[in-house]
Protein backbone atom coordinates (compact mmCIF):
# COMPACT_ATOMS: atom_id res chain seq x y z
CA UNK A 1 -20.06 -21.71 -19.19
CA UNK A 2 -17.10 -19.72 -17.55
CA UNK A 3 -15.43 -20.95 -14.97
CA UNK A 4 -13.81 -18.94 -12.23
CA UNK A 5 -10.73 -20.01 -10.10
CA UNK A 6 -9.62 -17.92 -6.99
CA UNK A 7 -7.62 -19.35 -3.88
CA UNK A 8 -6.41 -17.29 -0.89
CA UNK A 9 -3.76 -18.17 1.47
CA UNK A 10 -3.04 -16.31 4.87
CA UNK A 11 0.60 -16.19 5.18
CA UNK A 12 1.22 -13.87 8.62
CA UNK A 13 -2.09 -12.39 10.48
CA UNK A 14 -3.30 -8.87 7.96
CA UNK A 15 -1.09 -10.66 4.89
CA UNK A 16 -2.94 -12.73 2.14
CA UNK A 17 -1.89 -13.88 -0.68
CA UNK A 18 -4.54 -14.28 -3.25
CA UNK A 19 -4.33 -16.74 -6.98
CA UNK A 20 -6.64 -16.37 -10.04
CA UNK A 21 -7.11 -16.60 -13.27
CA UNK A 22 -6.34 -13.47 -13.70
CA UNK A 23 -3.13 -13.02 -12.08
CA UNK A 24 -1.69 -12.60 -8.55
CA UNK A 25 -1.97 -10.16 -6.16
CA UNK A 26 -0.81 -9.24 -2.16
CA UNK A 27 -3.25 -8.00 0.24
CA UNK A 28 -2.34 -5.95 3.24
CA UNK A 29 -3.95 -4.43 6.48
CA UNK A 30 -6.69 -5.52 9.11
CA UNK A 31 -9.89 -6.04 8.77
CA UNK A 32 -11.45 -2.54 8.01
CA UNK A 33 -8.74 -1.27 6.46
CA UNK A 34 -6.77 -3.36 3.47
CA UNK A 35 -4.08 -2.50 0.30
CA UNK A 36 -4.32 -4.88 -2.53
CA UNK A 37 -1.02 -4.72 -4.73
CA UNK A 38 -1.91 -6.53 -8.21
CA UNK A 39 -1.72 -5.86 -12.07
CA UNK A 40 -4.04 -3.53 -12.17
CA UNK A 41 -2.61 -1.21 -9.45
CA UNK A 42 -2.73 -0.76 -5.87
CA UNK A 43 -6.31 -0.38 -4.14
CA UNK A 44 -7.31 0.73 -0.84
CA UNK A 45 -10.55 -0.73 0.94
CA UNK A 46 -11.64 0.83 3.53
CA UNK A 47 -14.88 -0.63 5.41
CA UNK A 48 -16.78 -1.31 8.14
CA UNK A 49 -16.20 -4.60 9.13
CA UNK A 50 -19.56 -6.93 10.03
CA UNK A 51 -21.68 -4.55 8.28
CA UNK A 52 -20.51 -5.36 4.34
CA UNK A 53 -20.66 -1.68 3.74
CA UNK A 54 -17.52 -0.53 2.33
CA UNK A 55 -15.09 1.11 -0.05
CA UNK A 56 -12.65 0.77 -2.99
CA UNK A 57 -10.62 2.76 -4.75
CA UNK A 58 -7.54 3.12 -6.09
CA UNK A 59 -3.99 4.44 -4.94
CA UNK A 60 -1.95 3.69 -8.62
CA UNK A 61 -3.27 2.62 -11.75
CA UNK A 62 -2.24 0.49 -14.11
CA UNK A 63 -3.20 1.35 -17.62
CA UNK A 64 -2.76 -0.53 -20.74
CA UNK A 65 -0.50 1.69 -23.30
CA UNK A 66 -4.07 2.65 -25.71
CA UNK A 67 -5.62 3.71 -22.13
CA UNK A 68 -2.52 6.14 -21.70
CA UNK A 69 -2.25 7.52 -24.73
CA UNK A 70 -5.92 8.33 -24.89
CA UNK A 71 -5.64 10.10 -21.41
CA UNK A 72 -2.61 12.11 -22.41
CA UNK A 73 -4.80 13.55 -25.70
CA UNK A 74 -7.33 14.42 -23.31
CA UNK A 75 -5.44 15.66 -20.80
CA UNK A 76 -3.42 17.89 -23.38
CA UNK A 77 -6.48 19.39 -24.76
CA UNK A 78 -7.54 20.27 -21.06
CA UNK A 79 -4.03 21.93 -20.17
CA UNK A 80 -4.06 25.06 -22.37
CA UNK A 81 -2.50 27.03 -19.70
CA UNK A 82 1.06 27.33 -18.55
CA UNK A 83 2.54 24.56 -16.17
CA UNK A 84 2.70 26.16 -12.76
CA UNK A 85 4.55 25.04 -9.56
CA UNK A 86 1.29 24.15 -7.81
CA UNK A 87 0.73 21.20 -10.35
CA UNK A 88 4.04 19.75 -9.98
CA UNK A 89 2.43 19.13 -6.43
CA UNK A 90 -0.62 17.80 -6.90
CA UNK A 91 1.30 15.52 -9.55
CA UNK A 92 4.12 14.70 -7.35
CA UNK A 93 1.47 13.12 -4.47
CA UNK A 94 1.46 9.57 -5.59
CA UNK A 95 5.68 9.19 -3.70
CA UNK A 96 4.33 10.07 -0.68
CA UNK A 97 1.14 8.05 -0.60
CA UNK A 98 3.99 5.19 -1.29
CA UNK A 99 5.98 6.59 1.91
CA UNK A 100 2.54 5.99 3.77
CA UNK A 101 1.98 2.25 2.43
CA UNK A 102 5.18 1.42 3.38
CA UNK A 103 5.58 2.73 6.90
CA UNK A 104 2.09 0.96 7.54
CA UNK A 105 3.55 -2.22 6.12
CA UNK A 106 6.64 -1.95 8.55
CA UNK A 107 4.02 -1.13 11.38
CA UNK A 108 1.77 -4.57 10.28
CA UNK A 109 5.00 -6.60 10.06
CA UNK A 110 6.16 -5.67 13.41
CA UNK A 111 3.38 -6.52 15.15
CA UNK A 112 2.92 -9.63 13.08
CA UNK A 113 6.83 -10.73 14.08
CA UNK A 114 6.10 -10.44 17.36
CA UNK A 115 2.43 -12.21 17.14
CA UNK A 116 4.95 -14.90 16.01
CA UNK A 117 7.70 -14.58 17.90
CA UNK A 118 10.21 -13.51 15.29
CA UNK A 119 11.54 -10.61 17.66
CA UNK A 120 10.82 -10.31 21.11
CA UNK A 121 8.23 -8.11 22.67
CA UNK A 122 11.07 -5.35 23.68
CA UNK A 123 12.57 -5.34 20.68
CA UNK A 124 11.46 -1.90 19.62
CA UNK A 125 12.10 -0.37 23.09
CA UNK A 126 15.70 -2.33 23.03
CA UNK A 127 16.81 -0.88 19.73
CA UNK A 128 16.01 3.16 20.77
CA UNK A 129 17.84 2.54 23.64
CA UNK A 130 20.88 1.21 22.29
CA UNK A 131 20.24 4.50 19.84
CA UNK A 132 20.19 6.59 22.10
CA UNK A 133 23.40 5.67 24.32
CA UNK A 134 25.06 5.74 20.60
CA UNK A 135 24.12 9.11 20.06
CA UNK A 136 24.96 9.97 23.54
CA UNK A 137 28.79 8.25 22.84
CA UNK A 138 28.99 10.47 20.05
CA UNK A 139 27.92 13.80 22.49
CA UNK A 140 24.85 14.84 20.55
């Protein structure tokens, strides 16, 4: 018989922490809308919350080395044509997706620093105004 272990612990509100068998992995975001970072990537679940309708997929994959190798054949046999500029693109996506995760984690932190009372409430208005008297100083 196999026997399953999971434990989740809420460490700021929209931030879990979440221990298996299997490994350890951060979970992000409000209810609705969540980013799992863990060994096998980073997934995005996007739902309806209440309902138990919802969906999962992922941002970044991680694939063991005999997975990768196996895709690259594939993928080799597929690209028979020249590499154009327009792939480079659609290949170079994945940074900006990380740009995204990241500004969203900033935004969830924020708000969850001054749930707490890390910073105070006019923190964010306090800091662009002492920006914009510097850049003023400076006579831009």
């Amino acid at each position: 018989m196999p026997i399953r272990f999971r434990r989740t612990f809420k460490i700021l509100p929209g931030v879990k922490v979440n221990v298996s068998k299997g490994g350890v992995s951060l979970t992000l975001g409000p209810r609705g809308l969540r980013f799992t970072f863990g060994k096998n990537g980073i997934t995005r679940t996007i739902g309806i919350p209440g309902t138990g309708i919802s969906e999962t997929s992922y941002i970044a994959k991680n694939e063991p080395d005999s997975e990768k190798e196996e895709n690259a054949k594939k993928n080799s046999r597929k690209r028979k044509r020249q590499h154009t500029e327009e792939d480079d693109d659609a290949v170079g996506c994945f940074p900006c997706g990380c740009i995204v995760f990241l500004v969203f984690a900033a935004v969830v932190g924020y708000f969850a620093a001054i749930a707490y009372g890390i910073i105070p409430r006019t923190y964010l208005s306090d800091a662009l105004q002492n920006v914009t008297q510097w850049l003023q100083n400076l006579g831009l």
